[in-house]
N, C-alpha and C. Protein backbone atom coordinates (compact mmCIF):
# COMPACT_ATOMS: atom_id res chain seq x y z
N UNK A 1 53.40 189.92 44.36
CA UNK A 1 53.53 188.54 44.76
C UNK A 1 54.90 188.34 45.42
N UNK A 2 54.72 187.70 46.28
CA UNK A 2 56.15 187.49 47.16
C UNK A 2 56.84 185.67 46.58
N UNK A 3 58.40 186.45 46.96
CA UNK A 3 59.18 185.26 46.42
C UNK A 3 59.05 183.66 47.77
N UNK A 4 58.20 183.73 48.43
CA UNK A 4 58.30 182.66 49.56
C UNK A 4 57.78 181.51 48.67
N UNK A 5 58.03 180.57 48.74
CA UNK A 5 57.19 178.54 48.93
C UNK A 5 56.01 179.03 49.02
N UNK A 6 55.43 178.27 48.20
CA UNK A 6 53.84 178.37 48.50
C UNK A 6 53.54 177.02 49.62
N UNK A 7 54.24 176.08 49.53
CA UNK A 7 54.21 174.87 50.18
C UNK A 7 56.00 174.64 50.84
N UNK A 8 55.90 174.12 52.29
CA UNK A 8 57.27 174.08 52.95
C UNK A 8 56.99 172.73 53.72
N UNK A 9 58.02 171.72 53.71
CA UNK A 9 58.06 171.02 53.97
C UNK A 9 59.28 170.57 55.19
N UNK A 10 59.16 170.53 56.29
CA UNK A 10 60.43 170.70 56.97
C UNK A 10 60.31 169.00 57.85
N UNK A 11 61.46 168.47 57.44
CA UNK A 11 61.72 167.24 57.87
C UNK A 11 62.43 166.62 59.08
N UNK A 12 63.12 166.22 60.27
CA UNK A 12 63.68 166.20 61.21
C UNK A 12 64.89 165.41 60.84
N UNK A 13 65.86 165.18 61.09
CA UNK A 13 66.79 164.16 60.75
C UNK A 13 66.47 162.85 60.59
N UNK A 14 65.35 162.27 62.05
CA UNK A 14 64.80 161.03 61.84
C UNK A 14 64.13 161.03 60.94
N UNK A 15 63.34 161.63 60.78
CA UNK A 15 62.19 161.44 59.49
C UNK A 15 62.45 161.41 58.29
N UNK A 16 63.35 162.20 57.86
CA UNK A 16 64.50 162.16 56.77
C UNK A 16 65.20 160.65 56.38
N UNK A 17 65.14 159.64 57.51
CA UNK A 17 66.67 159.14 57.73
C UNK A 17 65.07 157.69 57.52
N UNK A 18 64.00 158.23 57.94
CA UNK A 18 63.05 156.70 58.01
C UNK A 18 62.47 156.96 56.30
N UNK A 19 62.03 158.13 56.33
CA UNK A 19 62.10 158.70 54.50
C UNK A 19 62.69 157.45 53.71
N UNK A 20 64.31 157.84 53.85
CA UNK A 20 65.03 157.16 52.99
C UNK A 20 65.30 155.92 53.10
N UNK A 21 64.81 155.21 54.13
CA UNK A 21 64.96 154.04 54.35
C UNK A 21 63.71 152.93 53.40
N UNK A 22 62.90 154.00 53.97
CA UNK A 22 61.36 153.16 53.24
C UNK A 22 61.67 153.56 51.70
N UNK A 23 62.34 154.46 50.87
CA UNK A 23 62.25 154.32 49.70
C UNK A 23 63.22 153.19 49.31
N UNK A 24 64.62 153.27 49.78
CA UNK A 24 65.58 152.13 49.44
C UNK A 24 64.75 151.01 49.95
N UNK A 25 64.10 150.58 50.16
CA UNK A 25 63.45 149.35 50.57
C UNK A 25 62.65 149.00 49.40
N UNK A 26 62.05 150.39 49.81
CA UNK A 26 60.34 149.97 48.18
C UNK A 26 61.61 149.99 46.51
N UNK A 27 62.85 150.39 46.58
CA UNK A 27 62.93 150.47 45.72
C UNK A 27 64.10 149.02 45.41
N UNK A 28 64.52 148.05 46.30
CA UNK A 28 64.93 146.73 46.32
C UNK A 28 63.87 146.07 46.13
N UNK A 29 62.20 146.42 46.68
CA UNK A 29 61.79 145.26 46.41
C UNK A 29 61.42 145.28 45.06
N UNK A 30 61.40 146.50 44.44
CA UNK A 30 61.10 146.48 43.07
C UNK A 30 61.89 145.97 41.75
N UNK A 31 63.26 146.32 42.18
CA UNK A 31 64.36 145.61 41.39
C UNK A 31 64.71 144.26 41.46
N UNK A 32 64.44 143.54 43.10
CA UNK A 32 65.14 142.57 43.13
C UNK A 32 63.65 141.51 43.93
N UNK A 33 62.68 141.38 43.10
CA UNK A 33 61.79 140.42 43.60
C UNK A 33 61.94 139.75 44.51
N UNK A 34 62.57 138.81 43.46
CA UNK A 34 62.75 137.40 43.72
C UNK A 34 63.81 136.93 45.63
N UNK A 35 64.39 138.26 45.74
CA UNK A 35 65.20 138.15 46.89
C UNK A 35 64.08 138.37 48.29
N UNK A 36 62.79 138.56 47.98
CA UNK A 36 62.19 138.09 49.22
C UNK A 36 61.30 136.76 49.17
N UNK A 37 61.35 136.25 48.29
CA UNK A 37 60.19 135.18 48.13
C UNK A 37 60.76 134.29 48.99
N UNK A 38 59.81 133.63 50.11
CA UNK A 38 60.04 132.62 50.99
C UNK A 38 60.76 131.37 50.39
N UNK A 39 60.13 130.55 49.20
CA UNK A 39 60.51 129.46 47.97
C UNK A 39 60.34 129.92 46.92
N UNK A 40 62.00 129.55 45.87
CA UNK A 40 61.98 129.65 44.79
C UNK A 40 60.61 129.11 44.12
N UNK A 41 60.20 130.16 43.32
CA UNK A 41 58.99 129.16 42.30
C UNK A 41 59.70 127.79 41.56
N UNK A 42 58.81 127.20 41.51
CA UNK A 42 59.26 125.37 41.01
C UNK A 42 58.95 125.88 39.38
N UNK A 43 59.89 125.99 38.52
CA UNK A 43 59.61 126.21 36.97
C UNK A 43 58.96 124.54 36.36
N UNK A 44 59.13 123.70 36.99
CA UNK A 44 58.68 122.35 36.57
C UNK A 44 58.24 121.59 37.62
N UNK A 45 57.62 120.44 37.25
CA UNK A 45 57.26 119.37 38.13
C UNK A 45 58.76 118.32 37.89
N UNK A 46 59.20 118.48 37.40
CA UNK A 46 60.21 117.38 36.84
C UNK A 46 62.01 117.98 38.04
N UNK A 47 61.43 119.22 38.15
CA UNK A 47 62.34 119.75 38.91
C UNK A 47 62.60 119.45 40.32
N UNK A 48 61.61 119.32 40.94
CA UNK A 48 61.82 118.54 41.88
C UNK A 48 61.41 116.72 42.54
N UNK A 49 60.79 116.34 41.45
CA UNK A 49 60.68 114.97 40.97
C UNK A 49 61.94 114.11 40.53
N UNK A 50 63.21 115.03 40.84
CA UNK A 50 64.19 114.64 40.40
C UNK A 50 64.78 112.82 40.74
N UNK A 51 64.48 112.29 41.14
CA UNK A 51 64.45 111.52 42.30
C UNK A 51 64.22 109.82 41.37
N UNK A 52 64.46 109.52 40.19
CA UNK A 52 64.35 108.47 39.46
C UNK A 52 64.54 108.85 38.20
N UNK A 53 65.61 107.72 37.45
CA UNK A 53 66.06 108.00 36.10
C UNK A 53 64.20 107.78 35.43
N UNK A 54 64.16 108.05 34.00
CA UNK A 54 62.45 107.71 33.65
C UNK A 54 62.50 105.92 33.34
N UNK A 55 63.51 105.30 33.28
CA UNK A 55 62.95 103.63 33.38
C UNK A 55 62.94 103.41 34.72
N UNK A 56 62.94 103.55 35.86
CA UNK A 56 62.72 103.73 36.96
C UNK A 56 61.62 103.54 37.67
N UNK A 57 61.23 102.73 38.44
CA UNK A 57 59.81 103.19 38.55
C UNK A 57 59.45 104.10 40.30
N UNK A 58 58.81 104.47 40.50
CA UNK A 58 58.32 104.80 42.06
C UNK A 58 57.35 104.48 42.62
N UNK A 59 57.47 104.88 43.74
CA UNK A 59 56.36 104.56 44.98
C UNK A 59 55.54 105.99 45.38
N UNK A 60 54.33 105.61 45.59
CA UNK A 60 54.00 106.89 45.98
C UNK A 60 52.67 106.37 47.23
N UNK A 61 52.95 107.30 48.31
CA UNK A 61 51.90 107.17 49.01
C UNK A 61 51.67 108.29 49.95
N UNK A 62 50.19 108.30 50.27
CA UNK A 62 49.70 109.46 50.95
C UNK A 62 49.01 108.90 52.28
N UNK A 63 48.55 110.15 53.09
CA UNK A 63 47.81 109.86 54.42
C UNK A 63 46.74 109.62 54.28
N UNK A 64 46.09 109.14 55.62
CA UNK A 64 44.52 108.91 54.89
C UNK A 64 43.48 109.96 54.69
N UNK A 65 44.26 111.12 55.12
CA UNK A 65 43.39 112.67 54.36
C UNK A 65 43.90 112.97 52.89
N UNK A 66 44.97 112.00 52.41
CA UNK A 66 45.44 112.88 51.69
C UNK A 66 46.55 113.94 51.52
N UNK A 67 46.57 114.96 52.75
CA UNK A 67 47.51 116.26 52.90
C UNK A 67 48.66 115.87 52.52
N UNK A 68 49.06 114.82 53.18
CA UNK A 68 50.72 114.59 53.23
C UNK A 68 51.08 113.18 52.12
N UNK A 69 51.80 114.05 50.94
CA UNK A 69 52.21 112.77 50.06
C UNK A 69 53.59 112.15 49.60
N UNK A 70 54.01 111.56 50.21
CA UNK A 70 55.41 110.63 49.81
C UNK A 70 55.42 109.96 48.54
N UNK A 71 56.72 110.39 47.87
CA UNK A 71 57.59 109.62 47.16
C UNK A 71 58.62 109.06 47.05
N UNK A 72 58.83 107.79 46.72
CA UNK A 72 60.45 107.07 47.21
C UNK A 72 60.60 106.71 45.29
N UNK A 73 62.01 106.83 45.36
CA UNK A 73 62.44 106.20 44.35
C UNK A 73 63.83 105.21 44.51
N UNK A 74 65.09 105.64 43.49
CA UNK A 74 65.83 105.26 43.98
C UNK A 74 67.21 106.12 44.76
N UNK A 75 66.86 107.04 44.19
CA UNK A 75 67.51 108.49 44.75
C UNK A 75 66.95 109.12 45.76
N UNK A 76 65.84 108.71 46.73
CA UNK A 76 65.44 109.46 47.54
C UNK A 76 64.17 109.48 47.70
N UNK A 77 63.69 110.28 49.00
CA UNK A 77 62.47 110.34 49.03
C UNK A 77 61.81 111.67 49.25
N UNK A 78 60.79 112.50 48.61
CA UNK A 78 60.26 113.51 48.96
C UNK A 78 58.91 113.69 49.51
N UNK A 79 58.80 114.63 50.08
CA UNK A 79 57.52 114.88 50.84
C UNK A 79 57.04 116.12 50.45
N UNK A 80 55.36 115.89 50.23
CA UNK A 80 54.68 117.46 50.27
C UNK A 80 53.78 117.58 51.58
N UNK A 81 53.77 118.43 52.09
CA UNK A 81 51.93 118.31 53.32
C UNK A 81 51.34 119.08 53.17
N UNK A 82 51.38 119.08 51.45
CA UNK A 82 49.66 120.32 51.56
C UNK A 82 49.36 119.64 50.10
N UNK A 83 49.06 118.24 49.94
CA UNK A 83 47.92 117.68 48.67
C UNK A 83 49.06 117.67 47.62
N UNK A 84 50.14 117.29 48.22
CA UNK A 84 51.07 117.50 46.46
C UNK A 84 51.30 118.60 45.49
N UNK A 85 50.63 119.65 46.07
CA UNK A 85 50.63 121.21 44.98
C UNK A 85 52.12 121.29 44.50
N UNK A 86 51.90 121.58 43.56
CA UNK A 86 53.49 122.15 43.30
C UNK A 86 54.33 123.26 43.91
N UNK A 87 55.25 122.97 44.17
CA UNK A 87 56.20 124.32 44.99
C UNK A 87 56.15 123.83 46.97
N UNK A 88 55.46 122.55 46.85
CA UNK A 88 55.52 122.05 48.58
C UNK A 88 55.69 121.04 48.80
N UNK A 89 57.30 120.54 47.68
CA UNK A 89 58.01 119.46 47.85
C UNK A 89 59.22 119.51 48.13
N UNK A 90 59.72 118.47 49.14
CA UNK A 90 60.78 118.79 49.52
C UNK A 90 61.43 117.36 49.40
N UNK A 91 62.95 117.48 49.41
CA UNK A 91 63.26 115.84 50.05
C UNK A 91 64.27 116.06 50.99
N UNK A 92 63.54 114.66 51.79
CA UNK A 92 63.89 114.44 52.86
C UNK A 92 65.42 113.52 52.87
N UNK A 93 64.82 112.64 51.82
CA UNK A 93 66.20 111.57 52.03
C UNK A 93 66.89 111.74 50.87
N UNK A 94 67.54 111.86 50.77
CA UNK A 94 69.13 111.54 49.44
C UNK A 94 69.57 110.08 49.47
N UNK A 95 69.75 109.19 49.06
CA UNK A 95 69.95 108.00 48.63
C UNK A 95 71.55 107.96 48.23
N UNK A 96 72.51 107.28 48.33
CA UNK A 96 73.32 107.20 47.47
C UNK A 96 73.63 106.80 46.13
């Protein structure tokens, strides 16, 4: 039996160099999630409802589909345009 590789693998510098690129990549997205997510996940509704002490009261109104729903309080006003889901609110106005 001869001392050679049964299997040889010969790499180019580029290929080597795109190799290591795609693992440091796959291996950030594995450690560090959260650093590609487009929007933070909303851990609450209250989190971004921020927008009135609770004796407070608000306003709320939508389009006539629905999609797009406004809230005013006294701190501001936020908007969702996809049915109010959670995580597709934003505000627009800050109040003083």
């Amino acid at each position: 039996m001869s001392n050679r590789p049964v299997i040889t693998i010969r790499l180019g510098r580029r290929s080597l160099l795109v190799v290591a690129a795609v693992m440091a990549i796959a291996v950030t997205l594995i450690a560090f999630p959260e650093v590609f997510q487009a929007q933070k996940t909303q851990e609450s509704f209250k989190e971004k409802l921020d927008i009135a002490e609770s004796r407070v009261s608000v306003s709320v109104a939508t389009s006539a589909d629905g999609k797009h729903v406004y809230v005013a309080g006294p701190e501001g006003v936020i908007v969702s345009d996809d049915f109010g889901k959670t995580g597709t609110w934003v505000q627009t106005v800050r109040l003083k």
